[in-house]
Structures are given as C-alpha cells and as structure tokens.
Protein backbone atom coordinates (compact mmCIF):
# COMPACT_ATOMS: atom_id res chain seq x y z
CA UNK A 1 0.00 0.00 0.00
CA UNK A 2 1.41 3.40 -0.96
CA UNK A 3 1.60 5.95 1.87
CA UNK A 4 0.14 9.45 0.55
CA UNK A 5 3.02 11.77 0.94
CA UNK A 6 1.11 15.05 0.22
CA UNK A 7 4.55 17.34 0.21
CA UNK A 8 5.94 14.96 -2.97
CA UNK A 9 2.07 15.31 -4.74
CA UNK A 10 2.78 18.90 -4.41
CA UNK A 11 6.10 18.99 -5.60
CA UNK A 12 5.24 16.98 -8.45
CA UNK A 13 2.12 18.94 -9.90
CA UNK A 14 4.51 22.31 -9.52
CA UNK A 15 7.34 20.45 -11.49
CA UNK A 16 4.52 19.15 -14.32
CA UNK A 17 2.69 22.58 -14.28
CA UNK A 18 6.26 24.51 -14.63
CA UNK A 19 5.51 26.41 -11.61
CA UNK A 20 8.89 24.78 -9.10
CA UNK A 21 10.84 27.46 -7.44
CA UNK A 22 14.70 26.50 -7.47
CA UNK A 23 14.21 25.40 -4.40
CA UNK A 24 11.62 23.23 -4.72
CA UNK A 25 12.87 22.22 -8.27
CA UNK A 26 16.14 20.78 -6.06
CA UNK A 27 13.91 19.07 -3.58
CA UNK A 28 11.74 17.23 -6.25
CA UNK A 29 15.21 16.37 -8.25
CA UNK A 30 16.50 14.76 -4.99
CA UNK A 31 13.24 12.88 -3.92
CA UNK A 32 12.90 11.38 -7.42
CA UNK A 33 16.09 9.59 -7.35
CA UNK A 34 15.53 8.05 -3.59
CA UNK A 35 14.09 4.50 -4.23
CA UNK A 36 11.56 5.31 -1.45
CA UNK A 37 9.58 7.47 -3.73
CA UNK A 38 9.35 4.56 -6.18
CA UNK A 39 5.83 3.50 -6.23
CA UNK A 40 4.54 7.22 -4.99
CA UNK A 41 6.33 8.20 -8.45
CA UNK A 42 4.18 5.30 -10.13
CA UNK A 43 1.33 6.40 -9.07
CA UNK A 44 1.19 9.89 -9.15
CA UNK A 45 2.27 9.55 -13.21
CA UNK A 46 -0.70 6.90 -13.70
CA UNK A 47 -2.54 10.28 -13.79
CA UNK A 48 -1.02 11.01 -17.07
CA UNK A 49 -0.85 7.96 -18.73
CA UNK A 50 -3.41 9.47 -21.13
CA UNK A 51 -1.02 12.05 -22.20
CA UNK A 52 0.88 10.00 -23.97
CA UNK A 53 0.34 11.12 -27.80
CA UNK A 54 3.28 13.14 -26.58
CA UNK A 55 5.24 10.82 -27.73
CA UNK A 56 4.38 10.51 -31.33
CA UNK A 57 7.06 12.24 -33.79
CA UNK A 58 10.08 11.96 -31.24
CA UNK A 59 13.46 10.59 -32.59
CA UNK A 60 15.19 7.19 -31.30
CA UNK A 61 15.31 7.37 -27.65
CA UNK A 62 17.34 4.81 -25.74
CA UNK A 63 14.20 4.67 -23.17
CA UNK A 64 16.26 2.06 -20.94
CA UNK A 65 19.21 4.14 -20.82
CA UNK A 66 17.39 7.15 -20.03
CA UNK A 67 15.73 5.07 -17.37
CA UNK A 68 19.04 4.93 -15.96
CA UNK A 69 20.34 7.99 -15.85
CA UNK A 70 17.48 9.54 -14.68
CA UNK A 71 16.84 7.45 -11.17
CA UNK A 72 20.62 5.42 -11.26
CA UNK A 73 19.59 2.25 -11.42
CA UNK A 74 22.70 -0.44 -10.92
CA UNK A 75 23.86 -1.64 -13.85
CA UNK A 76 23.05 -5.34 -13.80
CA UNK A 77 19.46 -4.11 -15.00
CA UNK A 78 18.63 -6.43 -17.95
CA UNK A 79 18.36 -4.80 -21.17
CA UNK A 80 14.21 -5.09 -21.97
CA UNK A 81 14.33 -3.30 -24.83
CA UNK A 82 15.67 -1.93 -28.24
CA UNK A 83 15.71 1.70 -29.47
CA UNK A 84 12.50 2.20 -31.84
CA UNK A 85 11.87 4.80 -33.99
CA UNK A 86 9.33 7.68 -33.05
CA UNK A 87 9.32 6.85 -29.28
CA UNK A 88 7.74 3.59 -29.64
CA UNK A 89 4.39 3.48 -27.31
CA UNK A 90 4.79 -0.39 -26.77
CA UNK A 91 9.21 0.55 -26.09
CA UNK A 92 7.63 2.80 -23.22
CA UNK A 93 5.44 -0.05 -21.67
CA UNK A 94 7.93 -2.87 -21.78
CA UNK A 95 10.04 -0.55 -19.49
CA UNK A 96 9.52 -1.16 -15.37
CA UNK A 97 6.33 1.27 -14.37
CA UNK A 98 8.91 3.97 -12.41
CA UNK A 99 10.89 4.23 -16.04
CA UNK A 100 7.40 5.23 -17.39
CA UNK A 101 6.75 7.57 -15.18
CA UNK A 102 9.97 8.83 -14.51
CA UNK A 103 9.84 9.72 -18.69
CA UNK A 104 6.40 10.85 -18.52
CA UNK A 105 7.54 13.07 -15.61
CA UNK A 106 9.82 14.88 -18.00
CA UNK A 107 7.61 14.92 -21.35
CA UNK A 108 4.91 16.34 -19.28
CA UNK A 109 6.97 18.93 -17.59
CA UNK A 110 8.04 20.40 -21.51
CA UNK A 111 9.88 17.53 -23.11
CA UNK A 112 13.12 17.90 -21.33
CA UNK A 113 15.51 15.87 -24.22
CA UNK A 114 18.48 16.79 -25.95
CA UNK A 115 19.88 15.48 -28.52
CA UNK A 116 23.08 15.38 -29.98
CA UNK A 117 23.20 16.14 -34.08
CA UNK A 118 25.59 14.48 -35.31
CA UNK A 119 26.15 12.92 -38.91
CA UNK A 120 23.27 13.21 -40.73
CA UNK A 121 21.08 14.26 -37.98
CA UNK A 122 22.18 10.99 -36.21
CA UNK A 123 20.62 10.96 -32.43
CA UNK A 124 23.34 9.01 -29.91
CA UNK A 125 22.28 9.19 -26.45
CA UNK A 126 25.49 7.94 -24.43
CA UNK A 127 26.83 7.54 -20.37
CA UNK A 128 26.65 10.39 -18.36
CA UNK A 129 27.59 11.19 -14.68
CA UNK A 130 24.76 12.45 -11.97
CA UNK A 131 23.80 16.06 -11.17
CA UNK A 132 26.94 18.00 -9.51
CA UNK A 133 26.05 18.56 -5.46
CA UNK A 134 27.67 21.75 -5.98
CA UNK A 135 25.46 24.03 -7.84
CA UNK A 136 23.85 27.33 -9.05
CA UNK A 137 20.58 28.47 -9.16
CA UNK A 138 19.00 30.18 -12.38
CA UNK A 139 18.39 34.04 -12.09
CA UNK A 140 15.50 35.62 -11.58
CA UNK A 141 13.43 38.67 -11.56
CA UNK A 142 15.70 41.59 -10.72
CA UNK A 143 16.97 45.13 -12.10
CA UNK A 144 18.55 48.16 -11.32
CA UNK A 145 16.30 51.60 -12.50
CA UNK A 146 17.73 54.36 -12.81
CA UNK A 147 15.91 58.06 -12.77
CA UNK A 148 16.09 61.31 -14.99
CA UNK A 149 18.50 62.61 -11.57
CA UNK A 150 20.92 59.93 -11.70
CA UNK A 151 19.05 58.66 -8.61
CA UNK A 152 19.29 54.13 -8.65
CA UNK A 153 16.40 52.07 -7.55
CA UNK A 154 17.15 48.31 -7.08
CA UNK A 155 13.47 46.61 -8.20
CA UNK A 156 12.23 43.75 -6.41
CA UNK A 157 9.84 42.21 -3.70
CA UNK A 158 10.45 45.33 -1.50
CA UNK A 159 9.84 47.65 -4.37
CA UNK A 160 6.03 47.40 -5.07
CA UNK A 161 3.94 50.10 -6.36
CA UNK A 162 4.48 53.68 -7.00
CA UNK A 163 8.46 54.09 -7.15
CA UNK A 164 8.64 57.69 -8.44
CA UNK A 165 7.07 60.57 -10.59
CA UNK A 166 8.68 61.84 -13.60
CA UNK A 167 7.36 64.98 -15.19
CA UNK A 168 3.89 64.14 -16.21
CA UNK A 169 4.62 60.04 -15.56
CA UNK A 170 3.85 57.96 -12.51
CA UNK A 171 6.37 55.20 -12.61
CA UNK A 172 4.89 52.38 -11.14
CA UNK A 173 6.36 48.53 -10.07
CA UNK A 174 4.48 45.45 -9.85
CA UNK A 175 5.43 42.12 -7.73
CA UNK A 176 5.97 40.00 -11.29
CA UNK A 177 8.97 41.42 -12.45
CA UNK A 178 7.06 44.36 -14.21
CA UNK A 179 7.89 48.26 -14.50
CA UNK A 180 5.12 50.36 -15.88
CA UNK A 181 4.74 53.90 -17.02
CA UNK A 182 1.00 55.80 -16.79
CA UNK A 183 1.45 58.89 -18.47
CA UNK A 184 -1.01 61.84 -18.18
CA UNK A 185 -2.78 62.99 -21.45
CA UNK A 186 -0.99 65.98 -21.89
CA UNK A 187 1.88 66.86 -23.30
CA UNK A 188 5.30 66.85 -21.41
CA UNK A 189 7.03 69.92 -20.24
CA UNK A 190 10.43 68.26 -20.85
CA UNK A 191 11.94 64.95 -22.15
CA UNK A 192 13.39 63.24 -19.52
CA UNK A 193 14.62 59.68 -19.77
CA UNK A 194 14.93 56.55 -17.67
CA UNK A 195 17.32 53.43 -17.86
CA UNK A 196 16.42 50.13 -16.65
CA UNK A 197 19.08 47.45 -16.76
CA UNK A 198 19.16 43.64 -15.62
CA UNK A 199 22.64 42.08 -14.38
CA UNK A 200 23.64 38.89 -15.36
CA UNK A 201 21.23 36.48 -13.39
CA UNK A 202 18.45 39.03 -14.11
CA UNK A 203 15.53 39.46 -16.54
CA UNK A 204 12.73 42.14 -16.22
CA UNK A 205 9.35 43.36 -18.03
CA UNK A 206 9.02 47.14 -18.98
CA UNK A 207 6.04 48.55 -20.23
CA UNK A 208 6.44 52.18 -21.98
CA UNK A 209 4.65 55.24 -22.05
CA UNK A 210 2.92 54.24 -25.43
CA UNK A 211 1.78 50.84 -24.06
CA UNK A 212 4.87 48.56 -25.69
CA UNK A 213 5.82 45.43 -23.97
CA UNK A 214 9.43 45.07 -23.83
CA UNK A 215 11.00 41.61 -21.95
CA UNK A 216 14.97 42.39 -20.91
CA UNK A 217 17.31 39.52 -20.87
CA UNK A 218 19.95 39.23 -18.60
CA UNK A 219 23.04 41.47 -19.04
CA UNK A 220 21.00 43.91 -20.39
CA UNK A 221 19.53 47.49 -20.89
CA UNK A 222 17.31 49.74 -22.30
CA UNK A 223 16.89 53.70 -21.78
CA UNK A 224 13.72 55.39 -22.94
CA UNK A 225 11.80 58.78 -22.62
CA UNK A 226 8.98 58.52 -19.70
CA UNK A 227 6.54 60.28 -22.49
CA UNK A 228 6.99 60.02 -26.29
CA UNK A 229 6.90 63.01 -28.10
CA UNK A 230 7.79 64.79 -31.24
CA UNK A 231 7.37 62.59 -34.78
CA UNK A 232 9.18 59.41 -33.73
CA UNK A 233 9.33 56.72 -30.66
CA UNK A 234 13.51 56.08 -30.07
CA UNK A 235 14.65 53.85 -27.99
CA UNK A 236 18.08 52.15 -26.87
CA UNK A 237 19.40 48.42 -26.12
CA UNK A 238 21.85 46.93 -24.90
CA UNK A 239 22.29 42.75 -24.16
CA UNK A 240 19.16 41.51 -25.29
CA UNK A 241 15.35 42.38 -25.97
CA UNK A 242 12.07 41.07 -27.00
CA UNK A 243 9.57 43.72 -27.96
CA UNK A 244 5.61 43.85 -28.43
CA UNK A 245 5.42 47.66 -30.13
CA UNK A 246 1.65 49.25 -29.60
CA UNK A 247 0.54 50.34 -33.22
CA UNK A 248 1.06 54.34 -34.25
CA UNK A 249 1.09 54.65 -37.64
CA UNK A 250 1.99 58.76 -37.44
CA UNK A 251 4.85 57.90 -34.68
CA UNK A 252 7.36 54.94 -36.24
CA UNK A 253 9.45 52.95 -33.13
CA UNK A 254 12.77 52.79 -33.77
CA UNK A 255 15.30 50.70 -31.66
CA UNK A 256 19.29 51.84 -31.43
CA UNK A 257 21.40 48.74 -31.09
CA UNK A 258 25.36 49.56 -31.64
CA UNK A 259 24.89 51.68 -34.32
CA UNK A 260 22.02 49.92 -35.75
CA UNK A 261 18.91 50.77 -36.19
CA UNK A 262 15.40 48.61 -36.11
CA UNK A 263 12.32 51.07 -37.38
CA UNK A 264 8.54 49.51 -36.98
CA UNK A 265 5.15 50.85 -36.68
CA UNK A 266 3.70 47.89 -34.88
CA UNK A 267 5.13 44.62 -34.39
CA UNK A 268 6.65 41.66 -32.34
CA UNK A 269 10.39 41.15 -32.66
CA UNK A 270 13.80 40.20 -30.81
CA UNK A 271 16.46 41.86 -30.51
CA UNK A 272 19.93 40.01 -29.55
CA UNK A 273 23.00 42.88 -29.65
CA UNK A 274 25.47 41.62 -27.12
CA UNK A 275 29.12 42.26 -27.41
CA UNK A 276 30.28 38.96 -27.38
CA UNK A 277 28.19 37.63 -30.17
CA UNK A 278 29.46 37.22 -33.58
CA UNK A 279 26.64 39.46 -35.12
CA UNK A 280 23.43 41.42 -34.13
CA UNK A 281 20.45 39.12 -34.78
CA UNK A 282 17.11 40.53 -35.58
CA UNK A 283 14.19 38.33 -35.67
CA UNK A 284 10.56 39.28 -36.87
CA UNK A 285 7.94 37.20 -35.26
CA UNK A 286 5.18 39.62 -36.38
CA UNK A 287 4.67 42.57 -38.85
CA UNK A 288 7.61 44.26 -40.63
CA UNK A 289 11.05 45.83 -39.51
CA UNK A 290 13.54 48.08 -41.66
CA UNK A 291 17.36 46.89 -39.98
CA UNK A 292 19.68 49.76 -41.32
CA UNK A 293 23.17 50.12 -40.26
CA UNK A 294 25.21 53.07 -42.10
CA UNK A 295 24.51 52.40 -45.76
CA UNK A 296 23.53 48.80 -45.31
CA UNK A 297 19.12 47.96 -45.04
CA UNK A 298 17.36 45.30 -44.45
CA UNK A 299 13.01 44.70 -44.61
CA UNK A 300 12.33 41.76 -42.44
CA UNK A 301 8.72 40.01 -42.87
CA UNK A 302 7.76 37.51 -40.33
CA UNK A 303 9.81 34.17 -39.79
CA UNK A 304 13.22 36.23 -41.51
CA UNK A 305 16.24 36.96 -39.19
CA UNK A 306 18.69 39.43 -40.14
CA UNK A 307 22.46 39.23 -38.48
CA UNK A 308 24.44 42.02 -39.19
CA UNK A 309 28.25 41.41 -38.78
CA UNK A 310 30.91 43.06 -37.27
CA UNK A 311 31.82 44.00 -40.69
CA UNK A 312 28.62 46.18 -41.16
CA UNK A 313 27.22 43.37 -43.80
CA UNK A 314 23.53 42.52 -43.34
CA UNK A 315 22.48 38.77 -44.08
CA UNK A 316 18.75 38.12 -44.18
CA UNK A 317 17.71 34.21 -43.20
CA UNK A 318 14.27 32.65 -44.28
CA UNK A 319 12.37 30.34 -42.11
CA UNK A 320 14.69 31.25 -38.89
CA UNK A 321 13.98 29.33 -36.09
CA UNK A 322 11.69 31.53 -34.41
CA UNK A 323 11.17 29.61 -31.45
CA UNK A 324 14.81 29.33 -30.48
CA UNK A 325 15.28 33.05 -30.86
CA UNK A 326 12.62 33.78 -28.35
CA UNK A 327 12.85 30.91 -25.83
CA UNK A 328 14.73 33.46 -23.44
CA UNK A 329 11.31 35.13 -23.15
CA UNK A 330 9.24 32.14 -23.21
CA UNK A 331 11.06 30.64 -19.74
CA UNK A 332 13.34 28.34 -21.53
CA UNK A 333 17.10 27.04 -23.33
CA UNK A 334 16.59 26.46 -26.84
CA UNK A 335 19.08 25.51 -29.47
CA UNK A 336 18.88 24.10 -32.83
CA UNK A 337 22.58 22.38 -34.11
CA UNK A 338 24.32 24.79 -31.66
CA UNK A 339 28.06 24.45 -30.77
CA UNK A 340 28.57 24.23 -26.67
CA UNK A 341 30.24 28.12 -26.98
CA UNK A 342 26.99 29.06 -27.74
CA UNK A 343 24.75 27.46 -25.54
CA UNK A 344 27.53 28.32 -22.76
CA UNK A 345 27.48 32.13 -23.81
CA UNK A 346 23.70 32.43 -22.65
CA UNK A 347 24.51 29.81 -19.68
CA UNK A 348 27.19 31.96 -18.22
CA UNK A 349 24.64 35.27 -18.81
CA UNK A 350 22.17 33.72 -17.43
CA UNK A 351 23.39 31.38 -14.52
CA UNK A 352 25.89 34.63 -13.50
CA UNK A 353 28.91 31.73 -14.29
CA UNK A 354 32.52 31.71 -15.42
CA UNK A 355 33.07 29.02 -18.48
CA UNK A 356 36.44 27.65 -18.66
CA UNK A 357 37.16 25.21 -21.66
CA UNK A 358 39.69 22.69 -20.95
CA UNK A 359 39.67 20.60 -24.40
CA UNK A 360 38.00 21.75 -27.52
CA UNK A 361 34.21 20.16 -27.98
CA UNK A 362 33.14 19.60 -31.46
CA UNK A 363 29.93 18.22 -31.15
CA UNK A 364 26.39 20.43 -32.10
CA UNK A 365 23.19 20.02 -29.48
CA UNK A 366 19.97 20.76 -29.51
CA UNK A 367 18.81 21.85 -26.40
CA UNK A 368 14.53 22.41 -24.97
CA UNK A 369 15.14 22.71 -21.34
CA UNK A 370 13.20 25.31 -19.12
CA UNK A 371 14.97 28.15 -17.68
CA UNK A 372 14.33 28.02 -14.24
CA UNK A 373 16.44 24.91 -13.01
CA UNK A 374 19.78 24.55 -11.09
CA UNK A 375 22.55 24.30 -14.22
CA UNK A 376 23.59 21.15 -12.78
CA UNK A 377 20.10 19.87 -14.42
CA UNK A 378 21.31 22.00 -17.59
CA UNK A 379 24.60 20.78 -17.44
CA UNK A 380 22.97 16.96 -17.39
CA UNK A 381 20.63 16.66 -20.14
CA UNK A 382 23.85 17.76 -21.93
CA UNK A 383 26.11 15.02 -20.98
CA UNK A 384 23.44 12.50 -21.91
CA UNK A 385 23.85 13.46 -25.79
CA UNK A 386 27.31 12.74 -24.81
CA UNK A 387 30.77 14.39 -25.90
CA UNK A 388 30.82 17.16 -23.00
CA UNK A 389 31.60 17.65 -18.95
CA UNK A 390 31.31 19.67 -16.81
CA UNK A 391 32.72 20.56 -13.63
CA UNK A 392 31.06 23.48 -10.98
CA UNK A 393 33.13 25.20 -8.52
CA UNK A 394 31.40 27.80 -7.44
CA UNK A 395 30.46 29.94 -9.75
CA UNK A 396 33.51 28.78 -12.41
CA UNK A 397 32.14 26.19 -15.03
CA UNK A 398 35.15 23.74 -16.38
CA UNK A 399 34.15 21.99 -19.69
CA UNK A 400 35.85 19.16 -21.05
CA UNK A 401 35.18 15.89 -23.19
C-alpha cells in the first residue's frame, strides 16, 4: 500500500505545471532519485498515462538508458528493450512502471531531451555522470532603474507600487517582475529619460509610455523617454530584448542597437546585440522591420532573421527558427545544431557563471530545457547526448570531453 506523501504530490504537480521554485525544483530532483519514492512516483504519473500522444514524432530514444540515468539504477538491469523509432508506445510499456513515469515526468513537464546532431542528424544518447552537489541556481526577476537625476532604484519584492514621478509620468512597479509607465494625457514639459538594466542572473518586463511590452534579458539594458513626443518613438538596447510595439502609424518605433537601427510601426520582434556575439540578430515574429546600419538595409517580414556582422554586412535568413530566438522570453534554453560556446554564452549570462574550456568540444546540441532549473540539471541533459563535462566550482564552469 502506498503511503500518501502530500509534500511529494505537491512537488510533483509544480514540477509538471512549470511552476517549481529552485528550491523546490532541487527538492523534487532529490526525492525522485531516492528509491523510497518509487511507487509514490508510479502512481502519481498513472494520472497522465493518457497524455501519452506526446510521444508521437520523437526521434530514437534509448528509453532504458534514459531510465538509468534519470533514477541510477545499478547496472546489472537487464536490457528489456531496443531503441525504436518515433518513441515507440509499446518501447515505453515494456520498461519497469517507475521508467514510465519517470519519462512521462519529464515529457509532461516540456519535453526535457536533448539530442546530440551528429552525422546526418544521427541521435546518440550515451553515459553520463549524476547532477553536480555543488550548484547554481537560475536568475530571476531583478533590475537596477535608474531616474532622470541619476538617482538608482534596485526593483524587487520590496519595491512594489508607486516608485517615483517623472514629469507628467507615474512610474509604477508590480510584484511579477514588471515596471510600468501611466502617463497623463498631456503633453510633457520636458523629455526626460529613464534606464532600466538587468545584471547577469536578471531578466525584467518594462512597459512604456505608449503601451509597448518590452521583456529584458539578462546582461542587459534599455533607456527610454517617460513620455513620447515629437514625430518618432527612439529607444536604446543593450544585451538583449524582446519587444511587443503598440501600433502608431503617425509615430514609427525605432530601436538603437550599436549603431544599428530597427524602425517599426507595430510589431513583435527580438532583438539580440550583445558584445560577445558574432553578429546582431534581428528576428521578426510579427509585422515588418527596416534593420539599417550606415549604408547597409534590411526589410524583415515575419519568420526572416537578419544578423548584421561586425563587418557592417547585413544577411537576411528565411524560415529562422523563431522559437529558439525567443525561448529566453518564453522561460526556456533552446538551441537548434548549436556548438557548446553558444549554448555556454547564454549559460554563463544567465546562470551569472565563469566558463572555462579545458579541451575543444566539437559536437552540435539541440537543447529544450526550461529556464528556471539549477545548471547542474542544464549541465545533465547535456552530458546525456554525450561528448561534453562539466565541472562546478562555485560559480567557475570547467568543460571538457
């Protein structure tokens, strides 16, 4: 007879519904791979057995491998089964019940696989070590504003509500990681401007005086006018941005981004302009964008990324992964075919890490993991598509193969 362990149900409906804090993300990690949980694990995923058209489309899956790694069983468990093609329904029921709903744990929770692209789109899933002991939690919520007077306000839980007026402006800060301009209708005495940036570790949601979203990503900035006026809306990045623009035909938005320039009207696009990238990525979810930089232009329709280089050239992509370029936003790690120096660059922004590289990793990884666990889990799901390690000390990330 199972004994009802109502902390665990809890812990498990937050993991499944994507809600876990990092701490309760660790504590669910942990109890998952104590044996005791076993048949509380069984029967709490019996729930979603009928979720399981999930499973349709996936690539070969070593499910008794992943078994393995997942809850570390020894390694005198008999081989049951053979990889099958499209995540086999019958492969998942031949496995022992707490394999099944160990996977369905993870499918549920946002199909946390990664796979390693290799040859011909080749999937090997191969050994990996468990979760490092030592490790660091994801960032959060946090930002630094700073006022027309130079004056700094550090936004979080003991920040809420009105922070400050400026001119005809109310500036105003909610408890979900939200700043918020309510402008007067009138028209402003002077121009002042704001500056809101996120650290590494941080992310934070601005809404301007004209009713744009804007989502910051960590190591970021933006610095704005509290009240648009005159003919145009300008605006300037830094890091990275995702932008929902509010429609004004007779005032065009325009974006400043290291010397380049994004003008809309109305529209839903990303803006990636750190340093340390190879090239300034804009990508058009929604509506149209003119990317200019000196003599160089670019129109963007929806689903086209332009990267402009360090050279000043503009390249314009069809069909660019949309999804990947806006997973930041959406609450997770996404890469398509990316080398580890990428997925590390937005790890160490991110995560607030150092990334030494010990040996040179040549392998490409495609990466759908959410963005609010412990980068030990991160670092995991990696070393199952084999070909990297990693080692945490602190805040100092070693990778080797």
């Amino acid at each position: 007879m199972i004994i009802p362990d109502n902390r665990f149900a809890y812990l498990y409906r937050q993991y499944v519904d994507k809600n876990c804090t990092p701490e309760e993300m660790q504590e669910f990690f942990a109890r998952v791979q104590d044996p005791s949980y076993k048949e509380t694990l069984e029967a709490l995923a019996d729930e979603h057995l009928t979720t399981i058209e999930v499973f349709a489309g996936l690539p070969d899956i070593d499910w008794e491998h992943m078994y393995r790694n997942v809850v570390q069983l020894p390694a005198t468990v008999p081989q049951v089964i053979e990889r099958r093609k499209k995540g086999s329904i019958a492969a998942l029921f031949t496995l022992p019940r707490v394999a099944a709903a160990v996977i369905i744990v993870a499918l549920c929770a946002g199909g946390y696989f990664i796979f390693n692209q290799r040859q011909k789109e080749r999937v090997a899933v191969e050994a990996s070590g468990s979760p490092s002991k030592n490790d660091v939690m994801p960032g959060y919520n946090k930002a630094i504003l700073t006022l027309a007077n130079g004056s700094a306000i550090v936004l979080d839980s003991a920040h809420i509500g009105k922070l400050a007026q400026q001119g005809n402006t109310t500036v105003v800060n909610s408890n979900n990681g939200q700043l918020a301009y309510n402008t007067l209708n009138e028209k402003p005495n002077e121009v002042l401007y704001n500056t809101l940036a996120t650290p590494r570790g941080g992310q934070y949601q601005l809404v301007l005086p004209d009713g744009s979203k804007v989502w910051l990503n960590a190591a970021s900035s933006i610095r704005y006018p509290t009240a648009f006026a005159g003919k145009v809306r300008k605006i300037e990045i830094t890091g990275e941005a995702y932008f929902e623009v509010a429609k004004n035909a007779g005032m065009p938005f325009i974006v400043k981004a290291n010397g380049m320039d994004v003008r809309v009207l109305g529209t839903h696009f990303n803006v990636n302009a750190y340093d340390d990238e190879a090239a300034i990525k804009t990508t058009l979810l929604e509506g149209a964008v003119m990317v200019t930089k000196d003599a160089a232009t670019a129109i963007l329709k929806p689903g086209q990324q332009s990267r402009l280089a360090k050279s000043g050239k503009i390249n314009v992509m069809d069909n660019a992964d949309v999804e990947e370029a806006v997973a930041w936003k959406n609450g997770k790690h996404a890469f398509n075919n990316a080398d580890i120096e990428t997925i590390m660059r937005q790890a160490a922004r991110w995560y607030d890490i150092e990334v030494v590289y010990k040996t040179k990793i040549e392998d490409h990884y495609t990466v759908n993991v959410p963005r609010n666990v412990p980068v030990s889990q991160l670092f995991h799901f990696l070393e199952l598509s084999s070909g990297v390690h990693f080692a945490i000390e602190g805040k100092k990330i070693t990778v080797t193969n």
